[in-house]
C-alpha atoms as a PDB file:
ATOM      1  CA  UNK A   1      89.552 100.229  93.169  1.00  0.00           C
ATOM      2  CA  UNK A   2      86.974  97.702  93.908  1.00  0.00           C
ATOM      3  CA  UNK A   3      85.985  94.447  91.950  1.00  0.00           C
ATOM      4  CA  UNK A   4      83.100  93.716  94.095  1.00  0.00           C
ATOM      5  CA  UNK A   5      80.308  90.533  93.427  1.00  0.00           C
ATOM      6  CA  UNK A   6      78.889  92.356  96.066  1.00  0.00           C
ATOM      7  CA  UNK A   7      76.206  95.029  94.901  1.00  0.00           C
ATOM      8  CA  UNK A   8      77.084  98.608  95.196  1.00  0.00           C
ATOM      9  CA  UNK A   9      74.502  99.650  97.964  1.00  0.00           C
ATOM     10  CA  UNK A  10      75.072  96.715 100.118  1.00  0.00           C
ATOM     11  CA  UNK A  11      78.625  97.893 100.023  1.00  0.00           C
ATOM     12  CA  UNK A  12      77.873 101.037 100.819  1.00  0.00           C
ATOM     13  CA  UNK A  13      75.398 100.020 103.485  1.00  0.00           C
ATOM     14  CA  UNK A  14      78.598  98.075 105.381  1.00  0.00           C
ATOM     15  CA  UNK A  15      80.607 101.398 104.749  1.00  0.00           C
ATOM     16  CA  UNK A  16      78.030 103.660 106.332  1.00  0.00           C
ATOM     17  CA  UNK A  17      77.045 101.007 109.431  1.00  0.00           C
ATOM     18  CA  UNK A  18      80.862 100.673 110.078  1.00  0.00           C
ATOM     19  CA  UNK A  19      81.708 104.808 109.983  1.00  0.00           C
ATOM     20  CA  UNK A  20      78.981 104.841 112.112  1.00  0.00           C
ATOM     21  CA  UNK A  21      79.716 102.924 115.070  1.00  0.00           C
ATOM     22  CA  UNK A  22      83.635 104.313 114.829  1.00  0.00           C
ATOM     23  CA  UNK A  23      81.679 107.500 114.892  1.00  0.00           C
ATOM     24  CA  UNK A  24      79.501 106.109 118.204  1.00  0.00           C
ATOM     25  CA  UNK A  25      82.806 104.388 119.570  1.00  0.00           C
ATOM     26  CA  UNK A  26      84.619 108.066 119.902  1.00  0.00           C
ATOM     27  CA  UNK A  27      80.927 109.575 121.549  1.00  0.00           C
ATOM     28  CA  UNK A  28      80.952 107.120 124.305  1.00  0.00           C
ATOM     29  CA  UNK A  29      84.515 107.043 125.555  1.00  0.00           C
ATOM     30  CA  UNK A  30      84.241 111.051 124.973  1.00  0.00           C
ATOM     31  CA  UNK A  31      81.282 110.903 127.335  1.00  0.00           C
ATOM     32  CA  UNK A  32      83.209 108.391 130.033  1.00  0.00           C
ATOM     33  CA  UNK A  33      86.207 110.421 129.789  1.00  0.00           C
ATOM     34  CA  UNK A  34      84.267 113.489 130.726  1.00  0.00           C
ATOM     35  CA  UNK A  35      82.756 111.982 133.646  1.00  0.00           C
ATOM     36  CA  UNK A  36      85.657 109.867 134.892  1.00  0.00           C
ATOM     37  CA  UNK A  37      88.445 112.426 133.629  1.00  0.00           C
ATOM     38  CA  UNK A  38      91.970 111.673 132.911  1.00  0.00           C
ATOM     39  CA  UNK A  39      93.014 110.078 136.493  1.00  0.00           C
ATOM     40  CA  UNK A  40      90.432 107.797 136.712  1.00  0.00           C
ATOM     41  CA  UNK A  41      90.331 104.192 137.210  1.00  0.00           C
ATOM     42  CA  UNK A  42      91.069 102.756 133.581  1.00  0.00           C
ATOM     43  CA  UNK A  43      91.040 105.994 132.193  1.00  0.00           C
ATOM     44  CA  UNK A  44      94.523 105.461 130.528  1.00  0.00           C
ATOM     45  CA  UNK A  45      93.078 102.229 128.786  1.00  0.00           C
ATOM     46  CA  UNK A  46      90.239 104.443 127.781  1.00  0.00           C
ATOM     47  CA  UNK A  47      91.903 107.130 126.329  1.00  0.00           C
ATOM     48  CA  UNK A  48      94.259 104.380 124.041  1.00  0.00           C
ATOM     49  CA  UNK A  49      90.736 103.063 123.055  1.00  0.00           C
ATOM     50  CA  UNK A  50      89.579 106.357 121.822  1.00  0.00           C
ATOM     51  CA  UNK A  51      92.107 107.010 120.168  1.00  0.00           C
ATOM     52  CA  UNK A  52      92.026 103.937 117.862  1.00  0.00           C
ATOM     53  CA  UNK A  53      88.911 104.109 117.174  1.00  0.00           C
ATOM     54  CA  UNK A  54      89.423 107.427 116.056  1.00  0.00           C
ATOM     55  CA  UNK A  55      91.756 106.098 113.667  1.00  0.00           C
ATOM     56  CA  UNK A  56      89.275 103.823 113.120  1.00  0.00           C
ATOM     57  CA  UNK A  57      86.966 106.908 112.519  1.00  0.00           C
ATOM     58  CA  UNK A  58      89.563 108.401 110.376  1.00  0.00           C
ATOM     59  CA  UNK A  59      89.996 105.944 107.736  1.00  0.00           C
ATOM     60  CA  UNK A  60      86.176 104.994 107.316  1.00  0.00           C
ATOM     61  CA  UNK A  61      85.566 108.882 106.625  1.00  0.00           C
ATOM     62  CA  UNK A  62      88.437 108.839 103.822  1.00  0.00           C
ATOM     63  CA  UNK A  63      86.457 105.542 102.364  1.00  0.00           C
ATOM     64  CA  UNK A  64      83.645 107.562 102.372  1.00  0.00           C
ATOM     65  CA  UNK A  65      84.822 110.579 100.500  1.00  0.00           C
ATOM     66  CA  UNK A  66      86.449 108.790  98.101  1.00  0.00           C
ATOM     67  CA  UNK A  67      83.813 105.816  97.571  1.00  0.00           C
ATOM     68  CA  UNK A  68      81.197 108.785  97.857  1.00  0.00           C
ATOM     69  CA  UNK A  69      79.095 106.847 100.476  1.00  0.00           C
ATOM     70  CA  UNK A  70      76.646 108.944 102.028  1.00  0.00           C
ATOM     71  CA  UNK A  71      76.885 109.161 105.923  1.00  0.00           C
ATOM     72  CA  UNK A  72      73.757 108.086 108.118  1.00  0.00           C
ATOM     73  CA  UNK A  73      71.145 110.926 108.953  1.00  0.00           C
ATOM     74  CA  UNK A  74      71.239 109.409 112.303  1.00  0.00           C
ATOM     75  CA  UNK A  75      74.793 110.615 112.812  1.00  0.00           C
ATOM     76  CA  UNK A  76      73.392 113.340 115.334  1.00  0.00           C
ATOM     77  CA  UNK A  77      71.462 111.149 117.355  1.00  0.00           C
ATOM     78  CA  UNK A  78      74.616 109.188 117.690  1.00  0.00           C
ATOM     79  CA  UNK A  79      76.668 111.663 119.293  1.00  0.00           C
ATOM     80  CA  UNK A  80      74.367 112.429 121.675  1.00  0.00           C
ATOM     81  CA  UNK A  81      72.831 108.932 122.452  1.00  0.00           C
ATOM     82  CA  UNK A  82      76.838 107.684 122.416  1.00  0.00           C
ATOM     83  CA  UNK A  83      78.088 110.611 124.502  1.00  0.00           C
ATOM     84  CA  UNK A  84      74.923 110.129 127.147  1.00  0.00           C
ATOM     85  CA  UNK A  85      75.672 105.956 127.284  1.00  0.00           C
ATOM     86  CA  UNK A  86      80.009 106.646 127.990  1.00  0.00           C
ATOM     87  CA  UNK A  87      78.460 109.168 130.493  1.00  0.00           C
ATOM     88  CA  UNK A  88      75.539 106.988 132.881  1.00  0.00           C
ATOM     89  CA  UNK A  89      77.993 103.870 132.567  1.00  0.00           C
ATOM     90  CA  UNK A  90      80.660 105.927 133.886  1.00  0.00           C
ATOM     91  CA  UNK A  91      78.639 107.478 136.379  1.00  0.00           C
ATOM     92  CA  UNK A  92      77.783 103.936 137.537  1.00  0.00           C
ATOM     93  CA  UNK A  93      80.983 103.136 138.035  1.00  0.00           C
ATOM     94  CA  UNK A  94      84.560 102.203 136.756  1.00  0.00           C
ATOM     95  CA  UNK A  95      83.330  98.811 136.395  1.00  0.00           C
ATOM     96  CA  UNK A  96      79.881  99.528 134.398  1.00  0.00           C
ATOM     97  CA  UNK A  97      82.227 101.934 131.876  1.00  0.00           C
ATOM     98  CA  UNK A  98      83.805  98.652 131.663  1.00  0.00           C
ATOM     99  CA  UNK A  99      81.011  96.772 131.464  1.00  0.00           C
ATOM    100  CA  UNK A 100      79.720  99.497 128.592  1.00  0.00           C
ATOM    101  CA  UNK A 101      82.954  98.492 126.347  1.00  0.00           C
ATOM    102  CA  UNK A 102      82.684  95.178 126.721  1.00  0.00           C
ATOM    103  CA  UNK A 103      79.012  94.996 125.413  1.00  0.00           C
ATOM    104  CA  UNK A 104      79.716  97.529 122.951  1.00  0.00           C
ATOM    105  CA  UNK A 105      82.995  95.763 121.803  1.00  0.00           C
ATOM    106  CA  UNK A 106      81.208  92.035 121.652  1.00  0.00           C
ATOM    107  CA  UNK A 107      78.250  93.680 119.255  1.00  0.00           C
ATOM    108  CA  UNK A 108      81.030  94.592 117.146  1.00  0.00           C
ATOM    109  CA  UNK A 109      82.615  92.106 117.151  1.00  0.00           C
ATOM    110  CA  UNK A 110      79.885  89.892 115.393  1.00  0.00           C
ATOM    111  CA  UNK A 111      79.284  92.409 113.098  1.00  0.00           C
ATOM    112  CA  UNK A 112      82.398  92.286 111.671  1.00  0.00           C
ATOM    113  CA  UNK A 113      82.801  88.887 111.655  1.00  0.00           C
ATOM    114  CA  UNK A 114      79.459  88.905 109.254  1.00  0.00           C
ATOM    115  CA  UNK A 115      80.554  91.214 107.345  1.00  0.00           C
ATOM    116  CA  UNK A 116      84.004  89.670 106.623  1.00  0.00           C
ATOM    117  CA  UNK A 117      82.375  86.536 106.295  1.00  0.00           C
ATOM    118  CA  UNK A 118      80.433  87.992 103.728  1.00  0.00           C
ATOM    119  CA  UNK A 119      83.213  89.944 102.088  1.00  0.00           C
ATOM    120  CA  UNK A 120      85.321  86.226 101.740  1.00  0.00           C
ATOM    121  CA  UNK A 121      82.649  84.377 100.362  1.00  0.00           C
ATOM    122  CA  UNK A 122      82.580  86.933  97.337  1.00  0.00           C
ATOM    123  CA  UNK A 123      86.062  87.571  97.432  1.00  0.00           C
ATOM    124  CA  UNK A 124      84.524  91.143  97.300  1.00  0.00           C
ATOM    125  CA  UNK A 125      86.425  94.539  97.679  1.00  0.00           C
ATOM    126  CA  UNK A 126      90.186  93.238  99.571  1.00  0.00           C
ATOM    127  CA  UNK A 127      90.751  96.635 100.971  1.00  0.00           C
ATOM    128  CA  UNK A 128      87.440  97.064 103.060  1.00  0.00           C
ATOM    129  CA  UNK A 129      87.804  93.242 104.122  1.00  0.00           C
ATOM    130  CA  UNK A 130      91.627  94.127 105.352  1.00  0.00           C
ATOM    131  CA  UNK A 131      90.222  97.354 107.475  1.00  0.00           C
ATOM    132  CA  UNK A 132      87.462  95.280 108.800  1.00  0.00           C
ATOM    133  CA  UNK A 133      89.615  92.460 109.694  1.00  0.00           C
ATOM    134  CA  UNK A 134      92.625  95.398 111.216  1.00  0.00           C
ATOM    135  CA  UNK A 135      89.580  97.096 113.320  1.00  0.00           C
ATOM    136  CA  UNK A 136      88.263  93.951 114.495  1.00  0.00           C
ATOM    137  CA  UNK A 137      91.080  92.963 116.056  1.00  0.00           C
ATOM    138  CA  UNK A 138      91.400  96.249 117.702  1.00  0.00           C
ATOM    139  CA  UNK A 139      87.882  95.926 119.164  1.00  0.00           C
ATOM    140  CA  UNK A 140      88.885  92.012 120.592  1.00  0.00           C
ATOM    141  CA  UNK A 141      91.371  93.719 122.561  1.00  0.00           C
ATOM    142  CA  UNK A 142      89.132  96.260 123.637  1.00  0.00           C
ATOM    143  CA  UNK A 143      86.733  93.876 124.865  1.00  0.00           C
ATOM    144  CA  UNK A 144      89.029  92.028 126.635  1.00  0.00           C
ATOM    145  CA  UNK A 145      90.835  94.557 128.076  1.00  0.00           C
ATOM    146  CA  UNK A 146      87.526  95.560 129.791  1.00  0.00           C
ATOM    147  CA  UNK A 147      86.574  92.188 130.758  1.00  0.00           C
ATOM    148  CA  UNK A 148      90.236  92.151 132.628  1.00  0.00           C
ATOM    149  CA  UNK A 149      89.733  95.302 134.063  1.00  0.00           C
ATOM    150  CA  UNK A 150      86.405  94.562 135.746  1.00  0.00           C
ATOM    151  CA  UNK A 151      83.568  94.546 133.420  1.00  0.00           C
ATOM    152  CA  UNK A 152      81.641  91.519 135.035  1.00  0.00           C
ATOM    153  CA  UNK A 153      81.933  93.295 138.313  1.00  0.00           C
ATOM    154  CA  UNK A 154      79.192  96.363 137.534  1.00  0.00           C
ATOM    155  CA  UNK A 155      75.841  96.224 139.225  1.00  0.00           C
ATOM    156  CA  UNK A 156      73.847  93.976 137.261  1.00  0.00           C
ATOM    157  CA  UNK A 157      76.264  93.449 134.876  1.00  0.00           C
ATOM    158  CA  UNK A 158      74.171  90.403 132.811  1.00  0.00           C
ATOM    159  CA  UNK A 159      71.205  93.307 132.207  1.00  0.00           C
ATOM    160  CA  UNK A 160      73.648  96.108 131.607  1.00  0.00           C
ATOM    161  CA  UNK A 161      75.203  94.350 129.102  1.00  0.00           C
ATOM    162  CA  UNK A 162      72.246  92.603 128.046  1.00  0.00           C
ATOM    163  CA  UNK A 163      70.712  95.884 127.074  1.00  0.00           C
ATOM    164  CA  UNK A 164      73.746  97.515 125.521  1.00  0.00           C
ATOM    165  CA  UNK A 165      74.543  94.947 123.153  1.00  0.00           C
ATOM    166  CA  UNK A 166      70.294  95.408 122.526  1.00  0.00           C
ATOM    167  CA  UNK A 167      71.165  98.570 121.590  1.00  0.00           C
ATOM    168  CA  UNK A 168      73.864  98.422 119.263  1.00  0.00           C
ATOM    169  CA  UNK A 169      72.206  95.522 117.395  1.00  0.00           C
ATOM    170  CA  UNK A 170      69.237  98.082 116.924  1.00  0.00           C
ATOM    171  CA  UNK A 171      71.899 101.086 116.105  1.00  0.00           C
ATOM    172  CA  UNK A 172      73.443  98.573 113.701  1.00  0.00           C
ATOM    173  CA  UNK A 173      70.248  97.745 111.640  1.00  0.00           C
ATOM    174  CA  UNK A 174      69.134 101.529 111.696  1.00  0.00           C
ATOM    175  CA  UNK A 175      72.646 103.198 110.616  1.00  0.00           C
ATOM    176  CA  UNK A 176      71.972 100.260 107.697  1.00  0.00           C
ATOM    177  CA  UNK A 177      68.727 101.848 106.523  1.00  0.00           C
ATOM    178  CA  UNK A 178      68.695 105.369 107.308  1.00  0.00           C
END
């Protein structure tokens, strides 16, 4: 159980926001792994990434359920938007998928710093500051397994990434609200 200083919707606004990106975490490598399949360059590195965040995935839905946090209507949009970004990047390139995770990974990285940040300062709900702080450092290595595998190497990597982090800041603030 929770003893939160934190108000109940605000929690359940970081709930929602963090199932959410799990959720678009699994889309995208799904959509590089289809384009790049199971042989390509990284793909092993990939494939360990998707399936952590599918844990990741995993225990934010079981929050849910038992927290009774209702899951963004955007959810949809999500699996298609994250499925269509793992896809193009891939397409691109090794390098760009790369350059995709990276971004992506960065973004939520300073999320979750926030967040914890936010969580310490209350002292607010242990168990969803211990996840947060467990997944973060899963996405850490994620980004800098991508950086070491080429990420700064796609075409136009600054405006690639650039706009991808754009992105998830945007995805961030509407999984939040809607």
């Amino acid at each position: 159980m929770t003893t939160s200083s934190i108000p109940r919707d605000e929690m359940h606004k970081m709930i929602r926001v963090d199932q959410a990106g799990e959720f678009g975490a699994t889309r995208i490598y799904a959509g590089q792994l289809a384009v790049m399949g199971n042989r390509g360059p990284h793909a092993q590195e990939i494939l360990h990434m998707a399936e952590q965040e599918a844990g990741h995935r995993a225990r934010f839905d079981a929050l849910m359920a038992q927290r009774g946090v209702r899951p963004t209507a955007l959810q949809p949009f999500w699996s298609v938007a994250g499925y269509a970004l793992g896809a193009a990047t891939a397409l691109i390139g090794p390098e760009a998928a790369m350059a995709c995770t990276a971004a992506v990974e960065e973004e939520i990285d300073r999320h979750y710093s926030e967040q914890l940040d936010r969580l310490q300062e209350t002292g607010a709900d242990p168990e969803l500051a211990e996840m947060i702080h467990e997944f973060r450092e899963d996405e850490r290595q994620h980004r800098d397994a991508a950086l070491a595998a080429g990420a700064e190497r796609a075409p136009a990597y600054p405006l690639l990434s650039g706009v991808i982090r754009l992105g998830c800041r945007a995805a961030i603030k509407l999984a939040e609200r809607i």
